[in-house]
C-alpha atoms as a PDB file:
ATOM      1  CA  UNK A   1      94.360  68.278  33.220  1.00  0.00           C
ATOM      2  CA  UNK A   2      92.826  68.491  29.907  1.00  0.00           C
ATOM      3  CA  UNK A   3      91.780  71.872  27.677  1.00  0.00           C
ATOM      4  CA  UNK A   4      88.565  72.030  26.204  1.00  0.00           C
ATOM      5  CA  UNK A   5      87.680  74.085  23.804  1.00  0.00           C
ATOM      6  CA  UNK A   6      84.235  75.429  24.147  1.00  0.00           C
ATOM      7  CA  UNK A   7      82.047  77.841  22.069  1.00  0.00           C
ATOM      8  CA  UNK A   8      79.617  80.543  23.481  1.00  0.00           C
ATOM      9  CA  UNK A   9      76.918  82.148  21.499  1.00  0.00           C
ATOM     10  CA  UNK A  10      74.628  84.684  22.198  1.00  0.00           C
ATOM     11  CA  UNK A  11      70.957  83.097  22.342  1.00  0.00           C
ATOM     12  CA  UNK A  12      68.467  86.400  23.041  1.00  0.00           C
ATOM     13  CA  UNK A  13      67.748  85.925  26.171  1.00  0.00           C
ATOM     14  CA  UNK A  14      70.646  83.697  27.426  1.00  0.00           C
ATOM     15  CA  UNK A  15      73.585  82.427  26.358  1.00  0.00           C
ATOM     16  CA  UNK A  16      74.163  78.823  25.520  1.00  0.00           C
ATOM     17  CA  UNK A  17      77.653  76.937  24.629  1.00  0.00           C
ATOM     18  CA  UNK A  18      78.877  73.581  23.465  1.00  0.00           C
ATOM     19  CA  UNK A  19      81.985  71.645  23.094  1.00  0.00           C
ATOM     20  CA  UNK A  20      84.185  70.816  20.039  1.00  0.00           C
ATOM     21  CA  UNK A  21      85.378  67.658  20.103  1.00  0.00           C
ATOM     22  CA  UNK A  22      82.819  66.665  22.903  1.00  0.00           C
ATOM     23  CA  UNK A  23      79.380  65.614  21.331  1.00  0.00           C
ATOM     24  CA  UNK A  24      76.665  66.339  23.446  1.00  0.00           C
ATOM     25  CA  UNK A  25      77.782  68.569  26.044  1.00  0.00           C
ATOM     26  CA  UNK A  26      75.809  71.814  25.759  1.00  0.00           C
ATOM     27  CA  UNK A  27      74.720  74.359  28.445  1.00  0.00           C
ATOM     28  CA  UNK A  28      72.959  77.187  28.778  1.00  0.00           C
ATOM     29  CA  UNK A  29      73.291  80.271  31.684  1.00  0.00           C
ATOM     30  CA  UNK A  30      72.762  84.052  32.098  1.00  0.00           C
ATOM     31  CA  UNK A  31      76.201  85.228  31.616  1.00  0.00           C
ATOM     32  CA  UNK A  32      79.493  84.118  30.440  1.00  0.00           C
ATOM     33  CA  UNK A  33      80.905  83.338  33.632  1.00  0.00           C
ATOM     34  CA  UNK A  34      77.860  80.908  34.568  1.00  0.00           C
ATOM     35  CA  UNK A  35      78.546  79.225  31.231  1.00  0.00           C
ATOM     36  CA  UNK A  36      82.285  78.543  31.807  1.00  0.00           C
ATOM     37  CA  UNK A  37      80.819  77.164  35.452  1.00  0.00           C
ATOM     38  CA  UNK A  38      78.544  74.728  33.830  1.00  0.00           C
ATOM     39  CA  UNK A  39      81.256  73.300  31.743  1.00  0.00           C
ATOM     40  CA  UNK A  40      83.476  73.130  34.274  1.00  0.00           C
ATOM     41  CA  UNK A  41      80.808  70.730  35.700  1.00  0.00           C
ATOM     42  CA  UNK A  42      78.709  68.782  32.673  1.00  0.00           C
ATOM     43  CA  UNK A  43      82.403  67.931  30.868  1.00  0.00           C
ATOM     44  CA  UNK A  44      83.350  65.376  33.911  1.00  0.00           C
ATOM     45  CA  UNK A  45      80.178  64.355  33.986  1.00  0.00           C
ATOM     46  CA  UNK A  46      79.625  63.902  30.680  1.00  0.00           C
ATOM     47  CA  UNK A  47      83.330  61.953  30.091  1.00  0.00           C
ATOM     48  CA  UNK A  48      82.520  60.059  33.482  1.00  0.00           C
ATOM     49  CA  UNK A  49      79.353  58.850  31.903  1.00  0.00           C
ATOM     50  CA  UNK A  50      80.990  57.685  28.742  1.00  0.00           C
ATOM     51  CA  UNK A  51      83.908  56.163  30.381  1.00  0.00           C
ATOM     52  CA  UNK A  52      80.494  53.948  32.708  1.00  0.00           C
ATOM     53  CA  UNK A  53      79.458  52.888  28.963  1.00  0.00           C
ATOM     54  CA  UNK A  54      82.389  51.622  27.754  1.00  0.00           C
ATOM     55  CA  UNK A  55      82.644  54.479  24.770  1.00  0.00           C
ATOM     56  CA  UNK A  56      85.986  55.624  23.627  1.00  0.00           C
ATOM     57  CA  UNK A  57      87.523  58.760  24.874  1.00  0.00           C
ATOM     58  CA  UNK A  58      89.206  60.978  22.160  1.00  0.00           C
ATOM     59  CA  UNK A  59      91.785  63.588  22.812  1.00  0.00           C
ATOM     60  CA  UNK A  60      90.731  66.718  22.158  1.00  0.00           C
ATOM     61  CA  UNK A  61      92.377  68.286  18.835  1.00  0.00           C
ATOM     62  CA  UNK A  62      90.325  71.150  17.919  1.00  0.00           C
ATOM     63  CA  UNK A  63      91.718  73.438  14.865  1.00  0.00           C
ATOM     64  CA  UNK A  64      89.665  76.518  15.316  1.00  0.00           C
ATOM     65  CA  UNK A  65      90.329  79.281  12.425  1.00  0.00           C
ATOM     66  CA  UNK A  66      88.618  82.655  11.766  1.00  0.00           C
ATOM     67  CA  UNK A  67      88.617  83.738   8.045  1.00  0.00           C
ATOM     68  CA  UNK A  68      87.534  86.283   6.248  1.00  0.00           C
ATOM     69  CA  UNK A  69      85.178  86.456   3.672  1.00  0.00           C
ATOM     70  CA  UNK A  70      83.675  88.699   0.990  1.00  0.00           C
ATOM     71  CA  UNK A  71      79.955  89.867   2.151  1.00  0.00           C
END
């Protein structure tokens, strides 16, 4: 098994998410929990499709920070 890291945002009406480290994996659903369904679902996909194409798979090694800043 293999952790993703995944980032949700807020888009007005919906929310949508991507994956760091993943290029091109996004989805979009009504609430958080449909979002973390979808990636459950588009990441195989998605890895399965590049594994069909011959691309290299990289292991995930997100560093994700949260700083502060003067504004």
């Amino acid at each position: 098994m293999t952790e993703y890291t995944i980032v949700i945002e807020d888009a007005g009406t919906n929310f949508a998410a991507y994956v760091i480290g993943l290029d091109g994996v996004i989805t979009t659903g009504q609430s958080i929990a449909e979002i973390i369904e979808n990636m459950r679902e588009a990441i195989p996909f998605h890895i399965e499709g590049m594994r069909l194409s011959g691309n290299e798979l990289l292991e995930p090694m997100p560093i994700v920070k949260t700083i502060q800043v003067v504004s």
